[in-house]
Protein backbone atom coordinates (compact mmCIF):
# COMPACT_ATOMS: atom_id res chain seq x y z
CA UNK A 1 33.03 29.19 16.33
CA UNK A 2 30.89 31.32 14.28
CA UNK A 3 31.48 30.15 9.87
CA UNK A 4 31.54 32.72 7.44
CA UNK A 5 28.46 31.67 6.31
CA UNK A 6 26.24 34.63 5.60
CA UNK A 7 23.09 32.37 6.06
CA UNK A 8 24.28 32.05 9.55
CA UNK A 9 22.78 34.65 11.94
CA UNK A 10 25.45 35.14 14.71
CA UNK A 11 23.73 35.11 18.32
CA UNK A 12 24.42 38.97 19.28
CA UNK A 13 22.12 39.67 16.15
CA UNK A 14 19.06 38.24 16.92
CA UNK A 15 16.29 39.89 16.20
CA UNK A 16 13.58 41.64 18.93
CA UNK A 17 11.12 38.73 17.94
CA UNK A 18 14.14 36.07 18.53
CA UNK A 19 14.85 37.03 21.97
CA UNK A 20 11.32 37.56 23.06
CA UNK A 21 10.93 33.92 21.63
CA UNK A 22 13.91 32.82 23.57
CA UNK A 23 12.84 34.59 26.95
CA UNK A 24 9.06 32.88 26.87
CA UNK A 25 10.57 29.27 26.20
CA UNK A 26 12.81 29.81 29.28
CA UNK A 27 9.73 31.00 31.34
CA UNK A 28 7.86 27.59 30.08
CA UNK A 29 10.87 25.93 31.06
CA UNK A 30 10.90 27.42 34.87
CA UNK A 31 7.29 26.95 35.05
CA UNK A 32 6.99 23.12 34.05
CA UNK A 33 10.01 22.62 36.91
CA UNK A 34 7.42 23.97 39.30
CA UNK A 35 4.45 21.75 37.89
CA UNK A 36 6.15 18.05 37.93
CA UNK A 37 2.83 16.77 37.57
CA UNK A 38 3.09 18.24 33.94
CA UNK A 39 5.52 15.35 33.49
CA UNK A 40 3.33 12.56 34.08
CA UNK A 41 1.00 14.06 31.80
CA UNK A 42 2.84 14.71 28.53
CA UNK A 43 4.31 11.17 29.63
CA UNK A 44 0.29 10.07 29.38
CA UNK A 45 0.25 11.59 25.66
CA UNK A 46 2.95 9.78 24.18
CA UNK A 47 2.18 7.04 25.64
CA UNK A 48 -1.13 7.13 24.23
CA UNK A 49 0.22 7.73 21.13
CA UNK A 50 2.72 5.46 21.33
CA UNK A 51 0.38 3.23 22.25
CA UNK A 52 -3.08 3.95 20.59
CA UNK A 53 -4.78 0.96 21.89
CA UNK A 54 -3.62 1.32 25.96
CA UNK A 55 -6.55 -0.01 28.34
CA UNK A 56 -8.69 -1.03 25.43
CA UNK A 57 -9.68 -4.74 25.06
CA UNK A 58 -9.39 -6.54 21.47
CA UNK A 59 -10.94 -9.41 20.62
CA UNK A 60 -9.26 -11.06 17.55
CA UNK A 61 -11.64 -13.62 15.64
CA UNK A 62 -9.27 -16.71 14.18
CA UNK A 63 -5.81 -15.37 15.84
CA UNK A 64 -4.55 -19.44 14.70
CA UNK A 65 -4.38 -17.84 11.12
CA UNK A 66 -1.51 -16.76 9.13
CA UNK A 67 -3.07 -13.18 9.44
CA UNK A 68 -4.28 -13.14 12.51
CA UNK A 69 -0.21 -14.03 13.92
CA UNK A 70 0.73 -10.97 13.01
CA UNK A 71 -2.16 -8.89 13.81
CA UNK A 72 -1.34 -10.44 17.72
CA UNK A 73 1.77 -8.79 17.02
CA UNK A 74 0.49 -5.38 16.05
CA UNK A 75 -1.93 -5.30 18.80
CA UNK A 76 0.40 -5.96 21.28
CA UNK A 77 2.68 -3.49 19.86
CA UNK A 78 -0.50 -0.74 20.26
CA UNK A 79 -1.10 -1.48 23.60
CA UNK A 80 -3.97 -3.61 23.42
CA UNK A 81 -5.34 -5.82 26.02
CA UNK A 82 -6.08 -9.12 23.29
CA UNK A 83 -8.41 -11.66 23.62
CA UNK A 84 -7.86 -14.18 21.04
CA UNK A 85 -9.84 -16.78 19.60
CA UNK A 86 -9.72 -20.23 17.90
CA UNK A 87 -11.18 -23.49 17.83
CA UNK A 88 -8.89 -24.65 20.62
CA UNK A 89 -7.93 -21.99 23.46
CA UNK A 90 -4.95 -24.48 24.24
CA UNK A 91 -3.56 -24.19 21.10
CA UNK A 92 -3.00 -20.04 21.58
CA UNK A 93 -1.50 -20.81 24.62
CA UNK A 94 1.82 -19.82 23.63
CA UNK A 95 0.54 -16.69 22.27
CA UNK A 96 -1.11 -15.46 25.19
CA UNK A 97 2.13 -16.08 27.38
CA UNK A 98 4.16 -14.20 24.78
CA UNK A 99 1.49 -11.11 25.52
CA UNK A 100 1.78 -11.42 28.78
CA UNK A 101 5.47 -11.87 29.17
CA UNK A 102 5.17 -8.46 27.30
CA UNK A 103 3.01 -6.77 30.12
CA UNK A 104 -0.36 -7.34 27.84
CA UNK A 105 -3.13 -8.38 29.62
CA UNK A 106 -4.64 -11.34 27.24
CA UNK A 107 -6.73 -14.45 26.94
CA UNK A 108 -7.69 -16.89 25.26
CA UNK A 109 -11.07 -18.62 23.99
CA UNK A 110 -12.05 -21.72 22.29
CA UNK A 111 -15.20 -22.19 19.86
CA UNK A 112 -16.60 -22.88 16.79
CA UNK A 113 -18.38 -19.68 15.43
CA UNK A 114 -21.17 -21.65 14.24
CA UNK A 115 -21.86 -22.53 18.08
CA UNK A 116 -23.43 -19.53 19.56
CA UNK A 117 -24.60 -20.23 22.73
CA UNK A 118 -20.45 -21.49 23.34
CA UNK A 119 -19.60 -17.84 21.94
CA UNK A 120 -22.28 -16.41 24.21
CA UNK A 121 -20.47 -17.61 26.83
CA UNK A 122 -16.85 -17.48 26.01
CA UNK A 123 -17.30 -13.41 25.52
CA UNK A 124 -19.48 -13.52 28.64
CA UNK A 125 -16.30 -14.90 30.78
CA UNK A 126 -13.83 -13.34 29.07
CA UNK A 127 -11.09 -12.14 31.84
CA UNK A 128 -10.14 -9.05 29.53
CA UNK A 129 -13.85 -7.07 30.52
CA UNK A 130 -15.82 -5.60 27.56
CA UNK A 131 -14.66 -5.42 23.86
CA UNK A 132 -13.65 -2.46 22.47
CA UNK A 133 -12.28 -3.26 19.25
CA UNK A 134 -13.75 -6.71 17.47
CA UNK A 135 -11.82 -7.96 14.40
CA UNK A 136 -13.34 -10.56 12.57
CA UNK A 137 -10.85 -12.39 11.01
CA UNK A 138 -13.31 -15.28 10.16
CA UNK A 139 -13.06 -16.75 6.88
CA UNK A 140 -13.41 -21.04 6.62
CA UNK A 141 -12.78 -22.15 3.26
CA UNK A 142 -14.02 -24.99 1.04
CA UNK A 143 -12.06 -24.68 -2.31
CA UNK A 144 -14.69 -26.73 -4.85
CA UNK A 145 -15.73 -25.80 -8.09
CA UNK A 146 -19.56 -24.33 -8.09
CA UNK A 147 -21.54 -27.41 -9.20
CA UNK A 148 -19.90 -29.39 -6.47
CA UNK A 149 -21.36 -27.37 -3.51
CA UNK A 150 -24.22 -28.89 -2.38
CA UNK A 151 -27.09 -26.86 -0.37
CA UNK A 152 -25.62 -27.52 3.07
CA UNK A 153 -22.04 -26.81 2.08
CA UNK A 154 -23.57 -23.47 1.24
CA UNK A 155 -25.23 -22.82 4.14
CA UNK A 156 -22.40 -23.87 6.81
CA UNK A 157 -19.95 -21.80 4.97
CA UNK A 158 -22.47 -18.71 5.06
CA UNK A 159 -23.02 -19.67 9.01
CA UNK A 160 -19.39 -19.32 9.77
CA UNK A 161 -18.53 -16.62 7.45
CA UNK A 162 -21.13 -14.33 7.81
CA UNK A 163 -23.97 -14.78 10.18
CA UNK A 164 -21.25 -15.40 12.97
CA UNK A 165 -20.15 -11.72 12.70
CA UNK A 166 -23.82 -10.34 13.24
CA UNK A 167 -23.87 -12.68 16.12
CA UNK A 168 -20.31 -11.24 17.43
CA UNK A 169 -21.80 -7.72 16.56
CA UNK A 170 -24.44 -7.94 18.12
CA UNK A 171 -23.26 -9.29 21.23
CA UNK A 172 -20.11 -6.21 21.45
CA UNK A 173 -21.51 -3.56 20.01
CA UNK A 174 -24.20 -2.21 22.64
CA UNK A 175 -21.40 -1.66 25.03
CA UNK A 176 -19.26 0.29 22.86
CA UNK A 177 -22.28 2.39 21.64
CA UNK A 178 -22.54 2.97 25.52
CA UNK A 179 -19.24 3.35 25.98
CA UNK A 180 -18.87 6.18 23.28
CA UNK A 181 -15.79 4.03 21.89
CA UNK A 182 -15.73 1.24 19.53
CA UNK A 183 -13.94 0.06 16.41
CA UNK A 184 -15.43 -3.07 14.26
CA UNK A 185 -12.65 -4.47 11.51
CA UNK A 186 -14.36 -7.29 9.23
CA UNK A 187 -11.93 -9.27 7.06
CA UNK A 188 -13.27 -9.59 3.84
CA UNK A 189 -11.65 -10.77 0.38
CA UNK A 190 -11.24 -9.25 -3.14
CA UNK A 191 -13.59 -12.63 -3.74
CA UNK A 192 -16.20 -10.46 -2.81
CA UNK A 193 -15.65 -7.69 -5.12
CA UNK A 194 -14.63 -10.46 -8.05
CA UNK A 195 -15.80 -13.71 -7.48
CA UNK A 196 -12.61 -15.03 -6.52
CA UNK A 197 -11.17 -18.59 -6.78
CA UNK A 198 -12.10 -20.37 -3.98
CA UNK A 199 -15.54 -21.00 -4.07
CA UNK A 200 -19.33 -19.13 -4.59
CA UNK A 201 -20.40 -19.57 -1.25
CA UNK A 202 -16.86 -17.95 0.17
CA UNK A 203 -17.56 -15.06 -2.42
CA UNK A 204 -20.77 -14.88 -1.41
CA UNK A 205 -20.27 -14.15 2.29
CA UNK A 206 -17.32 -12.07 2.20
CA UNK A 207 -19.89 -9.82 -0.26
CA UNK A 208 -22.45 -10.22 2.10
CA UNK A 209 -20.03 -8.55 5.00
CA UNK A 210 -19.74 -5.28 2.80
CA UNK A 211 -23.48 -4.99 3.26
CA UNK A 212 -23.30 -5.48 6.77
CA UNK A 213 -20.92 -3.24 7.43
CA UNK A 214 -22.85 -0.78 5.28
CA UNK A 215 -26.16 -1.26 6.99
CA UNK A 216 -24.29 -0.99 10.61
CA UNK A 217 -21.89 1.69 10.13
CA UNK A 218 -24.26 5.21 10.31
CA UNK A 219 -26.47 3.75 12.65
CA UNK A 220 -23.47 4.06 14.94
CA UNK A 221 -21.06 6.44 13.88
CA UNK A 222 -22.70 9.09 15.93
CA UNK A 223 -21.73 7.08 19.52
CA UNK A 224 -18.22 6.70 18.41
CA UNK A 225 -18.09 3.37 17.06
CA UNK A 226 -16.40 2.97 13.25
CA UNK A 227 -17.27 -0.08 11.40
CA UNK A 228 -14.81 -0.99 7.96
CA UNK A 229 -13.74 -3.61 5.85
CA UNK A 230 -10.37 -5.13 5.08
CA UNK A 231 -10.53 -7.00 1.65
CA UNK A 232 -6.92 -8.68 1.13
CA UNK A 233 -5.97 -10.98 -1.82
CA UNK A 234 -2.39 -13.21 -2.74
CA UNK A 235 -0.93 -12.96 1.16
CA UNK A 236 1.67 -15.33 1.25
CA UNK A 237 1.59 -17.72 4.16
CA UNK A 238 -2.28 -18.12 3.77
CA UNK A 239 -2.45 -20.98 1.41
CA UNK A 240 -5.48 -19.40 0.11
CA UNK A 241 -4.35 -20.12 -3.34
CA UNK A 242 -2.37 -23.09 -4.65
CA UNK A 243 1.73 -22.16 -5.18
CA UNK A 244 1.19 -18.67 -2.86
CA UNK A 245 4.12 -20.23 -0.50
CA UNK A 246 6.51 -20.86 -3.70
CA UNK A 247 9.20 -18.40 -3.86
CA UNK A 248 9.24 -16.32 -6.94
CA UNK A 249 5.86 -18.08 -7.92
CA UNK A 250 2.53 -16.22 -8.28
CA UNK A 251 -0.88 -17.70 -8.63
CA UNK A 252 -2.22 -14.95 -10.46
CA UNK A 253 -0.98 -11.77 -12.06
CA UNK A 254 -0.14 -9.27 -9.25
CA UNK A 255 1.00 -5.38 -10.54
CA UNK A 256 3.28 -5.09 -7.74
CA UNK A 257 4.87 -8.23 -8.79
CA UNK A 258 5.10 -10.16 -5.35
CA UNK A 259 2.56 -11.93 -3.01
CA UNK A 260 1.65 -9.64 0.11
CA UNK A 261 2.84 -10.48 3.33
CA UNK A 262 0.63 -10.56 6.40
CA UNK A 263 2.14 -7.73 8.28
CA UNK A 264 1.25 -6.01 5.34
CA UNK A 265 -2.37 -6.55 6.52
CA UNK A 266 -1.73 -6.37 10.01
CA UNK A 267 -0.13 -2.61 9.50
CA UNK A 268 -3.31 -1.79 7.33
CA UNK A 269 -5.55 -2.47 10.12
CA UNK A 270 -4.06 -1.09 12.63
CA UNK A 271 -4.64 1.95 10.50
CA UNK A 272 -8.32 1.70 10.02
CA UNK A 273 -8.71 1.26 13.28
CA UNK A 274 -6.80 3.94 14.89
CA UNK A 275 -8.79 6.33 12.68
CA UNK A 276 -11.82 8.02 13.96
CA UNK A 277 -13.08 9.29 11.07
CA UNK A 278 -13.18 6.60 8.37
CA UNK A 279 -15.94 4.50 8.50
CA UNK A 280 -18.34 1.99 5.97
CA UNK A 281 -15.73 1.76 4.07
CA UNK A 282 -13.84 -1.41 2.08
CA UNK A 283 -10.07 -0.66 2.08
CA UNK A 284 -8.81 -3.57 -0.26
CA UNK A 285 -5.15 -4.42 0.12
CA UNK A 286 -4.17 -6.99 -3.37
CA UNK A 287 -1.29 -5.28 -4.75
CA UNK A 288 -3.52 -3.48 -7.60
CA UNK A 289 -5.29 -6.70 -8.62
CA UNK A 290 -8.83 -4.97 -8.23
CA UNK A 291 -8.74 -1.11 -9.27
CA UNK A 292 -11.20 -0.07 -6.65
């Protein structure tokens, strides 16, 4: 029944351009029901963008850590085939049935970053093929103050920290450049753009990764391969910082007023890396801590 609303154009009144508008998207219509192949494309698109990550192969530095849980989760959610990593494949076990049991295709390695003839081989065997997207979520910890780091305690952290993502890089990144397709996520800190609290050597690496990413990033940008920066600070669930688990307790003045949560993270990434045209650049996610 037609209101009395003037606004409302009864349907004897349309216009010329109306009804031509009308006639062409029944003439679509009775053309797609003679194409059903159309279908199974249009079904490919929103799948794909449902999806972003479908048929590409992640490989998730560190997927033990608070962070790295819920990343799992937001790659499997994209589509991703996930190859996780931690210093015990056994111990992901669970998380690569819960992938699977979800139609991912996934895997699971065990090393310690600062072996590199074990990560030579681990990415060598890996059952997932190729990487396409490598996030580093690296970052081994050693909370002293500065005069109580010795020389070595330096130097392992750095190992781990930093020179293990040139070795990962190195090792991924010719395929993607040959590929056309790649996407390289380092997880940084705001310790690098502050000093943070944990320790010099920590800071110093996670700084170090900004430069790395810097160097690497136009050198191939023009074979489709993005290389960024996360830099999070106060997650809760990381035990980065002492009292970040309390509830209603803060380590450190946050402008938000609350810790950040992990998925908070995950999201974030997923967004950097889903985005072909940002690239060598440190996105820093600290609830307005550092004014970047």
């Amino acid at each position: 029944m037609q209101g009395d609303d003037p606004a409302v154009e009864p349907a004897s009144q349309l216009t010329p351009d109306h009804e031509m508008l009308v006639e062409m998207c029944g003439l679509v219509a009775r053309v797609l029901q003679r194409m059903p192949w159309v279908e199974s494309v249009l079904a490919a698109g929103i799948g794909l963008f449902v999806y972003p990550f479908v048929a590409h192969r992640v490989f998730l530095g560190w997927a033990v850590l608070t962070i790295g849980v819920e990343t799992i989760q937001t790659m499997r959610e994209a589509g991703a085939r996930v190859l996780l990593h931690g210093r015990s494949a056994e111990r992901l076990g669970p998380r690569v049935a819960e992938l699977r049991q979800a139609g991912r295709a996934a895997d699971a390695v065990g090393f310690d970053m600062a072996d590199r003839a074990a990560m030579r081989q681990a990415l060598a065997g890996a059952g997932i093929g190729p990487v396409d997207v490598l996030i580093h979520n690296v970052g081994e910890r050693d909370r002293r103050p500065f005069d109580a780091i010795e020389p070595d305690d330096f130097a392992r952290l750095i190992d781990v920290d930093l020179s293990a993502a040139h070795a990962l890089i190195k090792l991924v990144v010719p395929g993607m450049v040959e590929r056309g397709f790649g996407r390289i996520l380092l997880v940084s800190s705001v310790a690098a753009l502050n000093g943070g609290l944990v320790g010099p050597h920590y800071a110093a690496s996670k700084a170090a990764l900004h430069g790395l990413m810097h160097h690497l990033a136009p050198r191939v940008a023009g074979s489709g391969v993005t290389v960024n920066t996360i830099a999070p600070a106060l997650i809760a669930g990381t035990r980065m910082l002492p009292g970040d688990d309390g509830p209603g307790s803060l380590p450190a003045p946050i402008p938000v007023g609350h810790l950040g949560q992990p998925e908070d993270i995950a999201d974030m990434a997923l967004a950097m890396l889903t985005n072909p045209y940002l690239t060598s650049k440190v996105i820093t996610v600290d609830g307005g801590i550092y004014p970047a």
